[in-house]
N, C-alpha and C. Protein backbone atom coordinates (compact mmCIF):
# COMPACT_ATOMS: atom_id res chain seq x y z
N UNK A 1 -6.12 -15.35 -4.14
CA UNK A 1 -4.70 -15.16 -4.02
C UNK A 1 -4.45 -14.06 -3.01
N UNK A 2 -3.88 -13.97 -2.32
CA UNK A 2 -3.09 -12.86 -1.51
C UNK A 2 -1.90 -12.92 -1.79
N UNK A 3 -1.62 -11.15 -1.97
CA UNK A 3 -0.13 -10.63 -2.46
C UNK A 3 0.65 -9.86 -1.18
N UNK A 4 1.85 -9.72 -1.19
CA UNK A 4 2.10 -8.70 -0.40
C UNK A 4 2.52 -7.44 -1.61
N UNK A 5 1.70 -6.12 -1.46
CA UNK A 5 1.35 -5.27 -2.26
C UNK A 5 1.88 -3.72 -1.70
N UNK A 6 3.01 -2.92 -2.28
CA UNK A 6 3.64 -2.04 -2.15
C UNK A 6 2.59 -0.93 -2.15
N UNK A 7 2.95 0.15 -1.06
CA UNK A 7 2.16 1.16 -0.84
C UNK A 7 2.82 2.33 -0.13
N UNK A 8 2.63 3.74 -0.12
CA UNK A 8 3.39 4.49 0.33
C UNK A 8 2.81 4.92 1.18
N UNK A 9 3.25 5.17 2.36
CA UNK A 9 3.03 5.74 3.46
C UNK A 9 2.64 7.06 3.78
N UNK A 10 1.44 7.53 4.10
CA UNK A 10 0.74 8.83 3.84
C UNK A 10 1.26 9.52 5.65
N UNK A 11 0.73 9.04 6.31
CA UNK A 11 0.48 9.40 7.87
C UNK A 11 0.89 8.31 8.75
N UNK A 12 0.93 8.53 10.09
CA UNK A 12 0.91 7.73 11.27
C UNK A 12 0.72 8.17 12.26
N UNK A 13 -0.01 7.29 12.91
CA UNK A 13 -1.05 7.64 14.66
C UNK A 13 -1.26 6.38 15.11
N UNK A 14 -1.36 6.30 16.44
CA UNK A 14 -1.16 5.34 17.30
C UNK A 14 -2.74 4.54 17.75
N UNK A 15 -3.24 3.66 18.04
CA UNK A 15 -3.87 2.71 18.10
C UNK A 15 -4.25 1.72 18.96
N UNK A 16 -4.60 1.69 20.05
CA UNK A 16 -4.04 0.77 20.78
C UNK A 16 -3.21 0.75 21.75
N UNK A 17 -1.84 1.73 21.23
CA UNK A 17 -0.47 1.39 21.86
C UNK A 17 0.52 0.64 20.73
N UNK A 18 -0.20 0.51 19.08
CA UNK A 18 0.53 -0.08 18.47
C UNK A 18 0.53 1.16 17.30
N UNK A 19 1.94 1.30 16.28
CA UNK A 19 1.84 2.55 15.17
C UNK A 19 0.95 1.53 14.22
N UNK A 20 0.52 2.64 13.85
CA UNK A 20 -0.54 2.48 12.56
C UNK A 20 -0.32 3.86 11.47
N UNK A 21 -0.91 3.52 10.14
CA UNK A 21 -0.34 4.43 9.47
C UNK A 21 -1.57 4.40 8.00
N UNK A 22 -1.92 5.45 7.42
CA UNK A 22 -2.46 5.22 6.27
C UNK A 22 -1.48 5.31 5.23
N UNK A 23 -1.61 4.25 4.37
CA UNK A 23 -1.00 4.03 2.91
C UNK A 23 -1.72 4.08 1.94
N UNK A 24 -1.00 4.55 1.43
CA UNK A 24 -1.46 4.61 -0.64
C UNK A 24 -1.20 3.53 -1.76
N UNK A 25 -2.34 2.98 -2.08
CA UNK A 25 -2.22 1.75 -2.37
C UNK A 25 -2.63 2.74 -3.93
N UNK A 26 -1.35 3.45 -4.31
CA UNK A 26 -2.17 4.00 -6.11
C UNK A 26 -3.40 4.08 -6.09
N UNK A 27 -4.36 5.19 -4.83
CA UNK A 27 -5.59 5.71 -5.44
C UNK A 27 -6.44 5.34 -4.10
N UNK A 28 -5.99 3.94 -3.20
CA UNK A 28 -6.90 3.19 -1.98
C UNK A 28 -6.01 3.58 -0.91
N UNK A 29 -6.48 4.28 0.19
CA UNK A 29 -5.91 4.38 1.12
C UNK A 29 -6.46 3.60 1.91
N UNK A 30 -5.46 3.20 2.79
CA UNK A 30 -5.94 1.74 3.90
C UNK A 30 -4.90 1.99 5.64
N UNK A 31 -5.55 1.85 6.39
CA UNK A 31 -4.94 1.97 7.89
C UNK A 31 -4.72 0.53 7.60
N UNK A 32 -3.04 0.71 8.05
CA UNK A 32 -2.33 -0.43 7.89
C UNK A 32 -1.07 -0.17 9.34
N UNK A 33 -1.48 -1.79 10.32
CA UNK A 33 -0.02 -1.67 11.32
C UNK A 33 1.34 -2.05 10.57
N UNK A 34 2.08 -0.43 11.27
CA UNK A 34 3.44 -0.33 11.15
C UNK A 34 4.32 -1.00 12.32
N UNK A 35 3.73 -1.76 13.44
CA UNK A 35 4.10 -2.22 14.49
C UNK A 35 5.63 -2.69 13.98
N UNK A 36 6.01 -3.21 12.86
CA UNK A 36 7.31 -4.22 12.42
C UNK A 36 8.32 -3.16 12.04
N UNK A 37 7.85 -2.01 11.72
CA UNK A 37 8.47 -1.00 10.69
C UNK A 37 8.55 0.66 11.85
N UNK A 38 9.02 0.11 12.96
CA UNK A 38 9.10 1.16 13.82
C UNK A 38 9.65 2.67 13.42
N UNK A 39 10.65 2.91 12.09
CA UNK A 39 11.27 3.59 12.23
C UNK A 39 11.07 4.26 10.78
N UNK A 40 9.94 3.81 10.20
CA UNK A 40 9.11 4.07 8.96
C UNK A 40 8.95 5.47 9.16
N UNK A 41 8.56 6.65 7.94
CA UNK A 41 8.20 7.51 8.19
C UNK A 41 7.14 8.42 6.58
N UNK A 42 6.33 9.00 7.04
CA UNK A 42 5.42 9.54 5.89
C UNK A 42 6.44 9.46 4.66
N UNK A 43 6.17 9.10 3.37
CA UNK A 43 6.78 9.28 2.26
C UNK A 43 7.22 8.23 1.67
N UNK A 44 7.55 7.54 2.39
CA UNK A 44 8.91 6.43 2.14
C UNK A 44 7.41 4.69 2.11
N UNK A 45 7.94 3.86 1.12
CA UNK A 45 7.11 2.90 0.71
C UNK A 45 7.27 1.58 1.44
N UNK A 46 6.54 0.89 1.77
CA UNK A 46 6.32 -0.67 2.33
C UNK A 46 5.68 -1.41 1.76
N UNK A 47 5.70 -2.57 1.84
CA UNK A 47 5.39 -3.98 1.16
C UNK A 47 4.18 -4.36 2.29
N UNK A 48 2.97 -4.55 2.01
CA UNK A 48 2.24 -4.90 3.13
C UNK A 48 1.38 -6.28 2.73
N UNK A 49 1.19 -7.04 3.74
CA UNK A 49 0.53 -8.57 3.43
C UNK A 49 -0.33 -8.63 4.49
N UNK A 50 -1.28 -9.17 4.43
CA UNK A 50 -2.51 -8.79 5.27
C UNK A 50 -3.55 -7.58 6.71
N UNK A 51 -2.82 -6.95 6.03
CA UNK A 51 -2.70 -5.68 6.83
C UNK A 51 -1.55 -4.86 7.77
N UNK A 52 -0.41 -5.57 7.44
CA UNK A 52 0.89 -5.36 8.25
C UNK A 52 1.97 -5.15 7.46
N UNK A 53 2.54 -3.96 7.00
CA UNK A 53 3.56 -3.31 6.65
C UNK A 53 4.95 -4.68 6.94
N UNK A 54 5.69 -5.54 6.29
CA UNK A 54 6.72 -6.52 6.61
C UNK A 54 8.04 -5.57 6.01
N UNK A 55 8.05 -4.78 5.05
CA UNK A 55 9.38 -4.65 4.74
C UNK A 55 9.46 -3.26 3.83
N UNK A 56 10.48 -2.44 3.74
CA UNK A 56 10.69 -0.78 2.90
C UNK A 56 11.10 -1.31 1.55
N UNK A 57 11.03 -0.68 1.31
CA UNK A 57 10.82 -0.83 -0.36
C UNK A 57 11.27 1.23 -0.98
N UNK A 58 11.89 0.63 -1.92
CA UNK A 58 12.45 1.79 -2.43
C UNK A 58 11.18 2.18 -3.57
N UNK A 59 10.77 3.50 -3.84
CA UNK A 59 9.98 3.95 -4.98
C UNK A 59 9.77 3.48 -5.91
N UNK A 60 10.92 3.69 -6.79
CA UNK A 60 11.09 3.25 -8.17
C UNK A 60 10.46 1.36 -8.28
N UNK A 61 10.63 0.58 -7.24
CA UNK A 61 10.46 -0.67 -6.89
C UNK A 61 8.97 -0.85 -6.87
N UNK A 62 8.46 0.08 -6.16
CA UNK A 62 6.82 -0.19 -5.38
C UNK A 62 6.91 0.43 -6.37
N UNK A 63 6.61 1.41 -7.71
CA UNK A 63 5.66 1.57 -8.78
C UNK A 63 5.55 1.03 -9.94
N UNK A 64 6.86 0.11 -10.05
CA UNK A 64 7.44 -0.64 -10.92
C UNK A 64 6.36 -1.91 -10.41
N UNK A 65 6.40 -2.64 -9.56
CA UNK A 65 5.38 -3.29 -8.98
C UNK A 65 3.61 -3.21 -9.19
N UNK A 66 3.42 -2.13 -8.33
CA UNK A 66 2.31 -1.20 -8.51
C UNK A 66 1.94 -1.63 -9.89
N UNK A 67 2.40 -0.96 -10.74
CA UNK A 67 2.45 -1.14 -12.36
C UNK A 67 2.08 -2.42 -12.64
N UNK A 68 3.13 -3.55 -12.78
CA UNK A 68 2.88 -5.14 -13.05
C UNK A 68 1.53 -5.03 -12.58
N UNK A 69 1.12 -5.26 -11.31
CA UNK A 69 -0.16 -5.78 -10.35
C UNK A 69 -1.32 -5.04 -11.42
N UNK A 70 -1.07 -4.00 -11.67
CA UNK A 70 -1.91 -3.01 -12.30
C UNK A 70 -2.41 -4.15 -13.66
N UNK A 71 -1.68 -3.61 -14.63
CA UNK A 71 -1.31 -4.42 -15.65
C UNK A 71 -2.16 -5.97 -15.77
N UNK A 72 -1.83 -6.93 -14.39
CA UNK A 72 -2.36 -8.15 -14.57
C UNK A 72 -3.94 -7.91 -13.95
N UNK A 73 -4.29 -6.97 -13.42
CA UNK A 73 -5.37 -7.00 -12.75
C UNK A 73 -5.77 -7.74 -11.22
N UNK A 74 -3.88 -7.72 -10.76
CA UNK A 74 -4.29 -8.03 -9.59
C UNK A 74 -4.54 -6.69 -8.07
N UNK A 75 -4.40 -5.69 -8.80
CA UNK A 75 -4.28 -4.86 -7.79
C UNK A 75 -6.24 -4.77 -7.29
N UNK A 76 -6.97 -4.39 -7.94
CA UNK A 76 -7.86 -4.27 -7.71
C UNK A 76 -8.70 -5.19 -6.84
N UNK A 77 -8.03 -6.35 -7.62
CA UNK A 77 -8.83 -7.79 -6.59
C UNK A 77 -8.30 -7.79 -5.34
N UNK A 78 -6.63 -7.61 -5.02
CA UNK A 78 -6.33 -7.78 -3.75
C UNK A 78 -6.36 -6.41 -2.79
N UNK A 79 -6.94 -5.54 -2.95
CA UNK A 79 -7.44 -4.54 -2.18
C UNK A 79 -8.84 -4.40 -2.36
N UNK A 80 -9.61 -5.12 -2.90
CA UNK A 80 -10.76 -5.02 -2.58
C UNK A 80 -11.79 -3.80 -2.80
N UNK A 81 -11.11 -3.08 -4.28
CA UNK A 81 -11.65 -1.88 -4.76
C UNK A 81 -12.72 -1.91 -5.25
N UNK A 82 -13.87 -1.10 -4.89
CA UNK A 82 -14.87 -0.70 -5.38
C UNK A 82 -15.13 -0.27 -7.02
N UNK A 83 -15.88 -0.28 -7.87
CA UNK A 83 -15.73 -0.33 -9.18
C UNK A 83 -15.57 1.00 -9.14
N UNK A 84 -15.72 2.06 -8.21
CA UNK A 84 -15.40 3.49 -8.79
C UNK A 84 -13.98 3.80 -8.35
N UNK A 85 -13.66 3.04 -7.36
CA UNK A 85 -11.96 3.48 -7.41
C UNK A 85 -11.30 2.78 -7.88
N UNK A 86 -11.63 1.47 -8.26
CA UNK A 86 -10.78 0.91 -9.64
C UNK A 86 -10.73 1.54 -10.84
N UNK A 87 -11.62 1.93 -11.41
CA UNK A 87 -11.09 3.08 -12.31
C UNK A 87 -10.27 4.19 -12.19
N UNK A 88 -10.22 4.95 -11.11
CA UNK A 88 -8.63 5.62 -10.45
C UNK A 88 -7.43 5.02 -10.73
N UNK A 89 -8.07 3.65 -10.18
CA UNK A 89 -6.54 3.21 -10.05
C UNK A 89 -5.83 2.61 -11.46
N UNK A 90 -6.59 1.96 -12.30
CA UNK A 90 -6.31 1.89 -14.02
C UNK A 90 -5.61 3.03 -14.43
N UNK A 91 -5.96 4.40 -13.88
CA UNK A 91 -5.58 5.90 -14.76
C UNK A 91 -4.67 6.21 -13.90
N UNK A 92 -4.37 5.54 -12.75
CA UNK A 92 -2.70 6.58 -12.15
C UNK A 92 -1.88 5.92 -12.51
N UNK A 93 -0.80 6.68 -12.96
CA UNK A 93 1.18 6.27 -13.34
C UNK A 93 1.46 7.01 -12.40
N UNK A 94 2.80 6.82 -11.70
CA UNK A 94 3.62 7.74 -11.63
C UNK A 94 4.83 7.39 -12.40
């Protein structure tokens, strides 16, 4: 299955010539292009589907999310977590 999976935006640096940005996937950080989301900035959350940031997303939304994915056990499968940071990611709430 592939999800598009809410994550908050840690940093951004350039690439190429295209923005790129690390996100917080609750515990997995991942360099993910912001190319769509020009006007994105550290803090603030995105919806990302195969490595590309598509759309902002308010907090309360992406942890509320976060959460569900958590919950069903899809977060781990669709980021591709290692068995030691899947256990991180089981133990963070916000």
């Amino acid at each position: 299955m592939c999800l598009a999976v809410p994550g908050k935006v840690v940093s951004l640096h350039e690439a190429g010539g295209v923005q790129m940005g690390k996100v917080d996937f609750d515990g997995i950080t991942k360099d993910i292009c912001l190319a769509y989301m020009p006007d994105i900035k550290p803090g603030e959350y995105v919806i990302v589907h195969v490595g590309f940031a598509i759309e902002k997303l308010d907090e309360k939304s992406a942890l509320e999310t976060l959460q569900m994915f958590r919950e069903m056990g899809f977060l781990e499968e669709e980021l591709g977590a290692s068995e030691g940071e899947s256990d991180e990611i089981s133990t963070r709430v916000s």
